[in-house]
PDB file of N, CA and C in Angstrom:
ATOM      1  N   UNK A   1     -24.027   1.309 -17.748  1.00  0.00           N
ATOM      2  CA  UNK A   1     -22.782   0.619 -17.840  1.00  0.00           C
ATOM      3  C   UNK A   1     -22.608  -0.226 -16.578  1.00  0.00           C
ATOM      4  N   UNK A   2     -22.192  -1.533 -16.948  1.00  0.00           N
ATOM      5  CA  UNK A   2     -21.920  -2.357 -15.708  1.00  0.00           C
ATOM      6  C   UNK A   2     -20.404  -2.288 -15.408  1.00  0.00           C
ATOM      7  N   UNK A   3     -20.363  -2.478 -14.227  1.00  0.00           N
ATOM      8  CA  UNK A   3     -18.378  -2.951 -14.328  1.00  0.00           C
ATOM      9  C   UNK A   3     -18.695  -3.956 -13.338  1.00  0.00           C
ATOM     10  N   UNK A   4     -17.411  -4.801 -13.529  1.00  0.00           N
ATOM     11  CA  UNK A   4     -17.065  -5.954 -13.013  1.00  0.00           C
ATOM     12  C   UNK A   4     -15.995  -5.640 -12.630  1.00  0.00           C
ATOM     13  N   UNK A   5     -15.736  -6.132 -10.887  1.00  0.00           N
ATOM     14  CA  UNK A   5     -14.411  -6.268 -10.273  1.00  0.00           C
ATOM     15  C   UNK A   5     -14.238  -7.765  -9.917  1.00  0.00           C
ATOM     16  N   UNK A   6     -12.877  -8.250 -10.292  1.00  0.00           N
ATOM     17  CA  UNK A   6     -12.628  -9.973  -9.826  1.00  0.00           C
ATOM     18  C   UNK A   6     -11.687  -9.781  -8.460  1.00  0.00           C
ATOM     19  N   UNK A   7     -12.058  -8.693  -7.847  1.00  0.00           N
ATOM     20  CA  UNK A   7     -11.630  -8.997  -6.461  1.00  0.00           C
ATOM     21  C   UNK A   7     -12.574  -8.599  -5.348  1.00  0.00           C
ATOM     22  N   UNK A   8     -11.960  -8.407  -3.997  1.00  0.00           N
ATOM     23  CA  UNK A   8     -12.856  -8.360  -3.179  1.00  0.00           C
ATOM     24  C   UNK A   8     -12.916  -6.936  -2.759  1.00  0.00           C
ATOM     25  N   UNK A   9     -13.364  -6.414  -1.921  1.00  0.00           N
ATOM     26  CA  UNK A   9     -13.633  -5.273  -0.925  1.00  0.00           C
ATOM     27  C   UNK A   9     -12.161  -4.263  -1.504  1.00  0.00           C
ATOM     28  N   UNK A  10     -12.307  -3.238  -1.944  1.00  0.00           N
ATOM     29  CA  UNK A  10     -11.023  -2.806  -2.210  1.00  0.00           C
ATOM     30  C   UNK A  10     -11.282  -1.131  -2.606  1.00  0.00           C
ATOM     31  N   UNK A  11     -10.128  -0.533  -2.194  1.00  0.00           N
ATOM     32  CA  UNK A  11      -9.904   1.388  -2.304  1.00  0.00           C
ATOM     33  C   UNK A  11      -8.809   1.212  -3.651  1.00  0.00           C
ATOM     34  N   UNK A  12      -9.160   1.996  -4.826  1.00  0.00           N
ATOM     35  CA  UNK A  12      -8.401   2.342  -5.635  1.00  0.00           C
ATOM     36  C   UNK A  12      -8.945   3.386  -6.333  1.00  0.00           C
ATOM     37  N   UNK A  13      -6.957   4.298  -6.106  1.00  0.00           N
ATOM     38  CA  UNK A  13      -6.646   5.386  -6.523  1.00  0.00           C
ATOM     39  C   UNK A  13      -5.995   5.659  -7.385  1.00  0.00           C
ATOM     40  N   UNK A  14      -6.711   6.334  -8.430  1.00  0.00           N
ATOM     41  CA  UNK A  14      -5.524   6.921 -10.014  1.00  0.00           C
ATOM     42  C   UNK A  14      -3.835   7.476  -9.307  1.00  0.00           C
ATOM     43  N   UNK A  15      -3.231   6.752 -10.481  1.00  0.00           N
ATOM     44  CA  UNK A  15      -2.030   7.453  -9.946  1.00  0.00           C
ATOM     45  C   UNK A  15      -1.587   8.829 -10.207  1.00  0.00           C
ATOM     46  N   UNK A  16      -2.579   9.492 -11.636  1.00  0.00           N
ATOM     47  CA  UNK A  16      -1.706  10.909 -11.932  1.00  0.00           C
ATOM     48  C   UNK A  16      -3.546  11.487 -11.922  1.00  0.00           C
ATOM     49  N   UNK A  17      -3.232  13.047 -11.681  1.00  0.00           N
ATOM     50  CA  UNK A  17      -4.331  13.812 -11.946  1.00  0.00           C
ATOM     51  C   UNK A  17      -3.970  15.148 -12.498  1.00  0.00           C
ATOM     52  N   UNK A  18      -4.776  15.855 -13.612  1.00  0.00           N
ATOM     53  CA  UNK A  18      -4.216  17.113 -14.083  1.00  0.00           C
ATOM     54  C   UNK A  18      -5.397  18.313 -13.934  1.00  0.00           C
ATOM     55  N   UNK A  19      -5.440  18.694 -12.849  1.00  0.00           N
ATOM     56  CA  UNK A  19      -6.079  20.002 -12.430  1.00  0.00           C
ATOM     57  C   UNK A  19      -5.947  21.195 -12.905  1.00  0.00           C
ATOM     58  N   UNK A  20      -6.074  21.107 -14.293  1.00  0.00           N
ATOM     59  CA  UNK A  20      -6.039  22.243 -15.517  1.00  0.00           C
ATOM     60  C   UNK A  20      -7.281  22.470 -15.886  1.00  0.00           C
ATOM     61  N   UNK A  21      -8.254  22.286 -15.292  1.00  0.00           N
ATOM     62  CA  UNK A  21      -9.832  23.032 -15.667  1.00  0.00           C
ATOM     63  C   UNK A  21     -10.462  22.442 -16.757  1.00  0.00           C
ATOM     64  N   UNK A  22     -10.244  21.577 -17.648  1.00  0.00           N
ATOM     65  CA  UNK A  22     -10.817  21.102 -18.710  1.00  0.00           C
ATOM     66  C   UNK A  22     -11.585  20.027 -18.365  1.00  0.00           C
ATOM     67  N   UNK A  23     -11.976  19.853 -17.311  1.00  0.00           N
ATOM     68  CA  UNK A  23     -13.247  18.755 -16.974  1.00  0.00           C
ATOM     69  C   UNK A  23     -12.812  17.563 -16.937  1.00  0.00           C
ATOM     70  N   UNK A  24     -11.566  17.448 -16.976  1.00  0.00           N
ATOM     71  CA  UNK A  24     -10.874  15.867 -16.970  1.00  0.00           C
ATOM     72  C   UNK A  24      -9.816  15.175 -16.394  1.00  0.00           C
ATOM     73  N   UNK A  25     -10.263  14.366 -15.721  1.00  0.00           N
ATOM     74  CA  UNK A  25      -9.585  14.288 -14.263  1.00  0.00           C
ATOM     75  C   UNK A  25      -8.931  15.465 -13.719  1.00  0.00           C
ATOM     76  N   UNK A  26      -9.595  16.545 -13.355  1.00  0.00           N
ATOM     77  CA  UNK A  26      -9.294  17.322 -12.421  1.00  0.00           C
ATOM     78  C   UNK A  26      -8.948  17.693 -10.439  1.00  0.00           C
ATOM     79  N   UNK A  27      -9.965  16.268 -10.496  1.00  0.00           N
ATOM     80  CA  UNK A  27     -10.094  16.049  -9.290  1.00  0.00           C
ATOM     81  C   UNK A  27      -9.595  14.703  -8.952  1.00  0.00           C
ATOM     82  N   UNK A  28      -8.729  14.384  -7.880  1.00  0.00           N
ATOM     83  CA  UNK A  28      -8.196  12.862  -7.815  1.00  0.00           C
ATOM     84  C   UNK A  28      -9.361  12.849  -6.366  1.00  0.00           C
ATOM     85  N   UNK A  29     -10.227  11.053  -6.458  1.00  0.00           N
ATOM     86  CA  UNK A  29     -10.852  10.338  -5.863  1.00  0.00           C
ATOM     87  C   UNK A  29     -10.280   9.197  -5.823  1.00  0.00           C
ATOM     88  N   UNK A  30     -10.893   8.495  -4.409  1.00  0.00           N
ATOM     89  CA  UNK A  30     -10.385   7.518  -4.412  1.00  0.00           C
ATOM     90  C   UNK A  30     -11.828   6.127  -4.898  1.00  0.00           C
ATOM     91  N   UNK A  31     -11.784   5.207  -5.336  1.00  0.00           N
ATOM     92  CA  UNK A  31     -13.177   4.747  -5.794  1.00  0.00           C
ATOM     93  C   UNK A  31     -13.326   3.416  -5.164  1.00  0.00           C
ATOM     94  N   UNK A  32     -14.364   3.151  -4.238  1.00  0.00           N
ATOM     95  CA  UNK A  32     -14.518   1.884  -3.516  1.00  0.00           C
ATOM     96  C   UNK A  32     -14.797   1.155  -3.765  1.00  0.00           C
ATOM     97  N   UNK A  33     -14.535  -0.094  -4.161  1.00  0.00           N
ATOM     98  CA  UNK A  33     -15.412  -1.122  -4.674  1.00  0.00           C
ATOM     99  C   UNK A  33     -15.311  -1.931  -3.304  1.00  0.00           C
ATOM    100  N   UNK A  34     -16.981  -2.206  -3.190  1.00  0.00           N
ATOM    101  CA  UNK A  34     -17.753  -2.706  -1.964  1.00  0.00           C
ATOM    102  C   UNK A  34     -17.476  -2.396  -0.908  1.00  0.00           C
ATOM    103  N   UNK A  35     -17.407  -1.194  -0.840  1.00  0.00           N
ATOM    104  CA  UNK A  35     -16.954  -0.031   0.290  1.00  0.00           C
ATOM    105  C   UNK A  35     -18.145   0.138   0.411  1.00  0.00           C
ATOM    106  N   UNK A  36     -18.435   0.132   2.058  1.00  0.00           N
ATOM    107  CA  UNK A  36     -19.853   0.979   2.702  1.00  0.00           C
ATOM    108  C   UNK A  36     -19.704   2.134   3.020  1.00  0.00           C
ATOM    109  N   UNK A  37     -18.355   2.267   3.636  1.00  0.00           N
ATOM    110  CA  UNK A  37     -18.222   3.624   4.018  1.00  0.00           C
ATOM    111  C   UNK A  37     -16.885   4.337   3.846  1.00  0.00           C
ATOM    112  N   UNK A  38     -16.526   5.584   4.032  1.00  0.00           N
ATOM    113  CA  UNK A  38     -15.303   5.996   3.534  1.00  0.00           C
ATOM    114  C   UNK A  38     -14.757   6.513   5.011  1.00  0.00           C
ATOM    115  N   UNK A  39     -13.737   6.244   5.586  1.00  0.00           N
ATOM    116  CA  UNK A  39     -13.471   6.866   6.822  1.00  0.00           C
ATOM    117  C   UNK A  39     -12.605   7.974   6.717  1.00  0.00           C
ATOM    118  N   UNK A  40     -11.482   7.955   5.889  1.00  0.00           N
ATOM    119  CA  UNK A  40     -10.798   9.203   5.209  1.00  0.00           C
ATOM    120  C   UNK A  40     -10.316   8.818   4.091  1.00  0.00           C
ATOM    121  N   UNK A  41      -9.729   9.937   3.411  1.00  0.00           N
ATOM    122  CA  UNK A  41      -8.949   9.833   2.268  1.00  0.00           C
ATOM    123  C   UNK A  41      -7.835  11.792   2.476  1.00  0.00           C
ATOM    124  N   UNK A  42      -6.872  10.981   2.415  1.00  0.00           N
ATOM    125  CA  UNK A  42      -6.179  12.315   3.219  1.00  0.00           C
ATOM    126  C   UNK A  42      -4.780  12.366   1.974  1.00  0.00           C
ATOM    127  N   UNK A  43      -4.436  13.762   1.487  1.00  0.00           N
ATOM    128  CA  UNK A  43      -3.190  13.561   0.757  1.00  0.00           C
ATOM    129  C   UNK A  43      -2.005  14.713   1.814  1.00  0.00           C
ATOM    130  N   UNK A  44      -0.878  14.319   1.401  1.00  0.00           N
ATOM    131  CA  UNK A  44       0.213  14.886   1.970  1.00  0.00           C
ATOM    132  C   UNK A  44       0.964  15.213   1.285  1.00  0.00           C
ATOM    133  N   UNK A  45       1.667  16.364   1.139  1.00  0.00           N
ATOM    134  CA  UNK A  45       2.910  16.518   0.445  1.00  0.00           C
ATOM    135  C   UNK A  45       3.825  15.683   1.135  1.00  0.00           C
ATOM    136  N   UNK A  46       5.471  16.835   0.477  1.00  0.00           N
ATOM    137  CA  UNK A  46       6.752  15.154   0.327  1.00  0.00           C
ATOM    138  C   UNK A  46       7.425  15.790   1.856  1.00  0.00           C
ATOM    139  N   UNK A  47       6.757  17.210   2.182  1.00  0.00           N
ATOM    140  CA  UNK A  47       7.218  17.264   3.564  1.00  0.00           C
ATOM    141  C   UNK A  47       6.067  16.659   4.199  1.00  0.00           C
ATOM    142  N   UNK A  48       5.190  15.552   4.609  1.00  0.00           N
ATOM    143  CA  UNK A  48       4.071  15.213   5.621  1.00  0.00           C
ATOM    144  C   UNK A  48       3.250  16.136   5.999  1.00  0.00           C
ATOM    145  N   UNK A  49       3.305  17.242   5.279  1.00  0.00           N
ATOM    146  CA  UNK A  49       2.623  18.330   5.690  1.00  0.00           C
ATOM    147  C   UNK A  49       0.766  18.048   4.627  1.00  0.00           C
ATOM    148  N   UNK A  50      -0.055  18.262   6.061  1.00  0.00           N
ATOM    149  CA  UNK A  50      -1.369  17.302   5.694  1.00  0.00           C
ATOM    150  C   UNK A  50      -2.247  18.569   4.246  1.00  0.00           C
ATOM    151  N   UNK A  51      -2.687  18.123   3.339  1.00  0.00           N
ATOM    152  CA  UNK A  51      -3.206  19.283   2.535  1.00  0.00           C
ATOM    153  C   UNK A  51      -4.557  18.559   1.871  1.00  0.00           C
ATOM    154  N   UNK A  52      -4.879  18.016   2.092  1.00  0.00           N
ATOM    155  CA  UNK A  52      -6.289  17.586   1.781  1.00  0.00           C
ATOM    156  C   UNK A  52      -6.724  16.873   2.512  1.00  0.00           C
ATOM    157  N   UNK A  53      -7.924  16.283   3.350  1.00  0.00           N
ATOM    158  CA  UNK A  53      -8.667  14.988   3.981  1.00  0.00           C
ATOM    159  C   UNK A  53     -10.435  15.635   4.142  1.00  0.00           C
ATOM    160  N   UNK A  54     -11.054  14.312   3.647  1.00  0.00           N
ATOM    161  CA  UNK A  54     -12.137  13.952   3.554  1.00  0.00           C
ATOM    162  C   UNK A  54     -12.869  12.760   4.120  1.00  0.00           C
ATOM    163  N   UNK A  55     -13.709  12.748   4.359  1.00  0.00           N
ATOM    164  CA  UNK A  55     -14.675  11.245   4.361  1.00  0.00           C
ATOM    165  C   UNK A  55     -15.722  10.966   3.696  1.00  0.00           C
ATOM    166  N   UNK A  56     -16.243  12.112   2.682  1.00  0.00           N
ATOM    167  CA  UNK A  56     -17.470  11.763   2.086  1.00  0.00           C
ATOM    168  C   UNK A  56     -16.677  11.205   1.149  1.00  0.00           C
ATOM    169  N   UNK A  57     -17.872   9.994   0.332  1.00  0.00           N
ATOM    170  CA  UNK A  57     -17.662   9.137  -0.145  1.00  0.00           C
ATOM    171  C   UNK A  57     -18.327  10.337  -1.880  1.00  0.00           C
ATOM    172  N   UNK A  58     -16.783  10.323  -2.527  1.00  0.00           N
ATOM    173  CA  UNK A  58     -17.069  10.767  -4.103  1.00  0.00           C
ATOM    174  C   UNK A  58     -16.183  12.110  -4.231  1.00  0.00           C
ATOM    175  N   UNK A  59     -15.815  13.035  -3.288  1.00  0.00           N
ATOM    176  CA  UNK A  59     -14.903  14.139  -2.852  1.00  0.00           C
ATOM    177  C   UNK A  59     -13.879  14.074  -3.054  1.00  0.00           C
ATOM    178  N   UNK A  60     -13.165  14.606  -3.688  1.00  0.00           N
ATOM    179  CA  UNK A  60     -11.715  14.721  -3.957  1.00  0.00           C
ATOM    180  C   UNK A  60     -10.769  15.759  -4.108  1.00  0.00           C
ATOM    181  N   UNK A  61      -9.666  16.010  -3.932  1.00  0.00           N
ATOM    182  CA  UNK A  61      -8.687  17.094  -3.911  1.00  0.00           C
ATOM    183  C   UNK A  61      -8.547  17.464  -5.695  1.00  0.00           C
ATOM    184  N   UNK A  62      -8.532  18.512  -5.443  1.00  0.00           N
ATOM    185  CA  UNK A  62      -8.136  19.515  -6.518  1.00  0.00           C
ATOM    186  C   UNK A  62      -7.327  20.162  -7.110  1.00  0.00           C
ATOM    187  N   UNK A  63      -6.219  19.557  -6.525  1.00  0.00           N
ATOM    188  CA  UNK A  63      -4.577  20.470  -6.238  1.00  0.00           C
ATOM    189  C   UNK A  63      -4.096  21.606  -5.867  1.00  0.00           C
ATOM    190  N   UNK A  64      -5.708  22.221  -4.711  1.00  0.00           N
ATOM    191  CA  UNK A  64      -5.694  23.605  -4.094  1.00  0.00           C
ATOM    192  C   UNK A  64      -5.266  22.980  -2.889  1.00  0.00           C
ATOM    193  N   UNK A  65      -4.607  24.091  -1.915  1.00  0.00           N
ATOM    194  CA  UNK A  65      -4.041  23.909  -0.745  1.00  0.00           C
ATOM    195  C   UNK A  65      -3.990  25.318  -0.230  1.00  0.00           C
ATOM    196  N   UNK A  66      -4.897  25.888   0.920  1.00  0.00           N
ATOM    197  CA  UNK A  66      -5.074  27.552   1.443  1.00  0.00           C
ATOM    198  C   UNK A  66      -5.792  28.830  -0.034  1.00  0.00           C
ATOM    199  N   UNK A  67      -6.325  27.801  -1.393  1.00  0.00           N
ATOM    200  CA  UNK A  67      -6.580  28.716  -2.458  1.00  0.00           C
ATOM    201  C   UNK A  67      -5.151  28.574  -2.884  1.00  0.00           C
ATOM    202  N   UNK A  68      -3.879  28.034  -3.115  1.00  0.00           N
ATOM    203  CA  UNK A  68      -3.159  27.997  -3.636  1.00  0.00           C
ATOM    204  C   UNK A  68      -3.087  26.750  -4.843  1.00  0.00           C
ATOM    205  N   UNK A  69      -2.696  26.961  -5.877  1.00  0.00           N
ATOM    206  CA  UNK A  69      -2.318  25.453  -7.087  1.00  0.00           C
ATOM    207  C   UNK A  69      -0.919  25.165  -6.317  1.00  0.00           C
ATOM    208  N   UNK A  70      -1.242  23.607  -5.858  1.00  0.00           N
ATOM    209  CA  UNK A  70       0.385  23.230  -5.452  1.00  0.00           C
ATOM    210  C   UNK A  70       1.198  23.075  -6.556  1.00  0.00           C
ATOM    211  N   UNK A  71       2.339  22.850  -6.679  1.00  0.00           N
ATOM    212  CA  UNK A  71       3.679  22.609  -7.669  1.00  0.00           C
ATOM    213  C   UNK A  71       2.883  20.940  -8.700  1.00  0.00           C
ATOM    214  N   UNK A  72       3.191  20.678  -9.622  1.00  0.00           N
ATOM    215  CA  UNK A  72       3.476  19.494 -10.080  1.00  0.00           C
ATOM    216  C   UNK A  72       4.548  18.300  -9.073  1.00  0.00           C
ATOM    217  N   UNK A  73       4.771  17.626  -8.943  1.00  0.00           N
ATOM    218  CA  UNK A  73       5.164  16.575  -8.591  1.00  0.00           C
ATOM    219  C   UNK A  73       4.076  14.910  -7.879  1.00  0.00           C
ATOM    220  N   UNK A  74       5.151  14.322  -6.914  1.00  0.00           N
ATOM    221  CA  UNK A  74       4.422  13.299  -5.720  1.00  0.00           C
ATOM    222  C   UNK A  74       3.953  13.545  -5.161  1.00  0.00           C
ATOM    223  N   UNK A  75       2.939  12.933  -4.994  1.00  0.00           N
ATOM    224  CA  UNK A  75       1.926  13.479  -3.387  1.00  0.00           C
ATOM    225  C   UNK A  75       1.718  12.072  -3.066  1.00  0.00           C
ATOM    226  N   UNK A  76       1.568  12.311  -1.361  1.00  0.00           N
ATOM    227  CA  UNK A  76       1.299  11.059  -0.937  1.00  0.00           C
ATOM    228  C   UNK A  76      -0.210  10.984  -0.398  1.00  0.00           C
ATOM    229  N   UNK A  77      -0.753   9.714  -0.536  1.00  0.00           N
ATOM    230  CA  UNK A  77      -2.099   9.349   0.224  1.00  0.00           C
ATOM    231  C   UNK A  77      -2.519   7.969   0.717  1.00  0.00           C
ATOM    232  N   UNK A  78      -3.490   8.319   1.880  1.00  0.00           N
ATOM    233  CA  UNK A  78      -3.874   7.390   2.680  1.00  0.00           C
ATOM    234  C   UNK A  78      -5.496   7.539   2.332  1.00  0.00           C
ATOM    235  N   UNK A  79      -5.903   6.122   2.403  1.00  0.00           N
ATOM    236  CA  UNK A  79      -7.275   6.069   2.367  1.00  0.00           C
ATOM    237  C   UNK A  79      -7.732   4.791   3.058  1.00  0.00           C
ATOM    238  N   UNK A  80      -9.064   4.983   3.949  1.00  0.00           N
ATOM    239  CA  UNK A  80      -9.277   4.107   4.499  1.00  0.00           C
ATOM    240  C   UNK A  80     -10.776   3.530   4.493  1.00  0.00           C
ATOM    241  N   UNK A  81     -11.566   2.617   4.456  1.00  0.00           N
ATOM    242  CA  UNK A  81     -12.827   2.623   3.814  1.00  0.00           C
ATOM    243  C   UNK A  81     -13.100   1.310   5.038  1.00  0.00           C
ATOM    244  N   UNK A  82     -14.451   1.144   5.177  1.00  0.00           N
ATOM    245  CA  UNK A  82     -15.002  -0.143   5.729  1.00  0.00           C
ATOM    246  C   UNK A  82     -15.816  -0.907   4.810  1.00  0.00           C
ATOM    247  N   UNK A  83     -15.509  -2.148   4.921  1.00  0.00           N
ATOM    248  CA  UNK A  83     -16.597  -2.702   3.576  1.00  0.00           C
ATOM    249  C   UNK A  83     -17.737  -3.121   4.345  1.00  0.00           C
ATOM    250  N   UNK A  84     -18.699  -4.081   3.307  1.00  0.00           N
ATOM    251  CA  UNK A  84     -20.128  -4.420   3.822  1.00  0.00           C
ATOM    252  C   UNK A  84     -20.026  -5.082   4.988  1.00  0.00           C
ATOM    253  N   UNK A  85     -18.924  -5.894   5.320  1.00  0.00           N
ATOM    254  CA  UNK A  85     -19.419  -6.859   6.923  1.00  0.00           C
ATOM    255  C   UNK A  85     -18.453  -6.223   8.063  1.00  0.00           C
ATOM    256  N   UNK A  86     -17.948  -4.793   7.652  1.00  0.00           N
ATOM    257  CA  UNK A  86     -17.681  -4.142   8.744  1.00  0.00           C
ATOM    258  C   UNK A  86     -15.604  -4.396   8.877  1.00  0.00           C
ATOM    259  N   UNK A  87     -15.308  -5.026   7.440  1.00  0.00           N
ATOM    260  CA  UNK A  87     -13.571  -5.068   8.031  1.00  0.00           C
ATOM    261  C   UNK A  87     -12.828  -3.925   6.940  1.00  0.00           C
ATOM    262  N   UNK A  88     -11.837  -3.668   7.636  1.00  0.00           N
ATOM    263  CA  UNK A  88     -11.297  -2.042   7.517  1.00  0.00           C
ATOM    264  C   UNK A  88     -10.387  -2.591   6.137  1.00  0.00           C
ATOM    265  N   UNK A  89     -10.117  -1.681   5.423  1.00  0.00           N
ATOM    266  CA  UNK A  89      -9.556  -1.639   3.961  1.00  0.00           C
ATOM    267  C   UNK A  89      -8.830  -0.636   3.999  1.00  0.00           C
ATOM    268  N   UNK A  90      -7.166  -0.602   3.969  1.00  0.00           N
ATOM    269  CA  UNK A  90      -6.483   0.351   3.878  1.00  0.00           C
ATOM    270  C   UNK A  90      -5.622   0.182   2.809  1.00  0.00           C
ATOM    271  N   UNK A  91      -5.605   1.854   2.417  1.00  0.00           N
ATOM    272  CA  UNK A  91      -4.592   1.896   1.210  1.00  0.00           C
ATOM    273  C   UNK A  91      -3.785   2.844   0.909  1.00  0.00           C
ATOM    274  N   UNK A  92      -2.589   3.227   0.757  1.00  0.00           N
ATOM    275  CA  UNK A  92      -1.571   4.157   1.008  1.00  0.00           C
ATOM    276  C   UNK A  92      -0.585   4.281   0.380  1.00  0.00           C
ATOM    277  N   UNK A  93      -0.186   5.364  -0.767  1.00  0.00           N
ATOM    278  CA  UNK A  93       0.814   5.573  -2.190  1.00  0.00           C
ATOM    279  C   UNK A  93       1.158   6.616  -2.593  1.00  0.00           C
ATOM    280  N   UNK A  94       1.316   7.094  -3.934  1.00  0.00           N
ATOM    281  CA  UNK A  94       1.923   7.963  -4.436  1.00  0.00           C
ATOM    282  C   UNK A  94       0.995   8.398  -5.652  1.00  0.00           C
ATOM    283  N   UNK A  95       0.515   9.484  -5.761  1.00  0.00           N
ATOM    284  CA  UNK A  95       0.352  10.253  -6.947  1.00  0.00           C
ATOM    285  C   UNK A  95       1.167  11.293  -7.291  1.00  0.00           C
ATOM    286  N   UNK A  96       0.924  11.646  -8.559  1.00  0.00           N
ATOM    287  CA  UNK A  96       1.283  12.632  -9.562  1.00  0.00           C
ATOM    288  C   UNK A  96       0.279  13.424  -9.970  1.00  0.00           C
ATOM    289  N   UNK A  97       0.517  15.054  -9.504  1.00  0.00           N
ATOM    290  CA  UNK A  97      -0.019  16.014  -9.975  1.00  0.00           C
ATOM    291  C   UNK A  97       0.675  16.746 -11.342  1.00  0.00           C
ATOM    292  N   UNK A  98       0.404  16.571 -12.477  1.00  0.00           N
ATOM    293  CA  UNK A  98       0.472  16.696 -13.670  1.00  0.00           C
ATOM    294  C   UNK A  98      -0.092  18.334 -13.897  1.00  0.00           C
ATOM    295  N   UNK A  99       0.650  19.353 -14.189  1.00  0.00           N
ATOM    296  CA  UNK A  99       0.104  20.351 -14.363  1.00  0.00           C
ATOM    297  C   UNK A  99       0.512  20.863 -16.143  1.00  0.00           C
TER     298      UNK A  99
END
């Protein structure tokens, strides 16, 4: 499968994810297009309190936090990526954990 993006260097993140075990979207990622590298991808609850961060590129939160399932609601996230000629790509919003 090919895909085509008509823009440039860019981090995009699903807005809802449902971490109910059925193999489908369980895990929220963030997906780079012409991203070289991933520098973080970090989520927060609605108190700023930090509950997921990563840098490998394909890793994603699960809606565990200490072995706990967090609540359904907003979560917030930051993600930050470098593209091929080295300029920084930031991106920062709101998901929905769908339980």
């Amino acid at each position: 499968m090919v895909r085509v993006f008509k823009t440039g260097p860019d981090l995009f993140v699903p807005s809802a994810f449902t971490p109910n075990g059925d193999g489908r979207n369980d895990v929220i990622r963030p997906v780079g297009v012409g991203i070289a590298t991933l520098q973080y991808f970090r989520i927060y609850n609605r108190w700023g309190q930090l509950l997921f961060s990563t840098s490998q590129t394909g890793k994603g939160w699960d809606g565990m936090f200490n072995s706990t399932p967090q609540p359904p609601g907003t979560y917030v996230f930051e993600a930050v990526g470098t593209d091929q000629l080295g300029n920084r790509v930031y991106k920062k919003g709101t998901i929905v954990l769908i339980r």
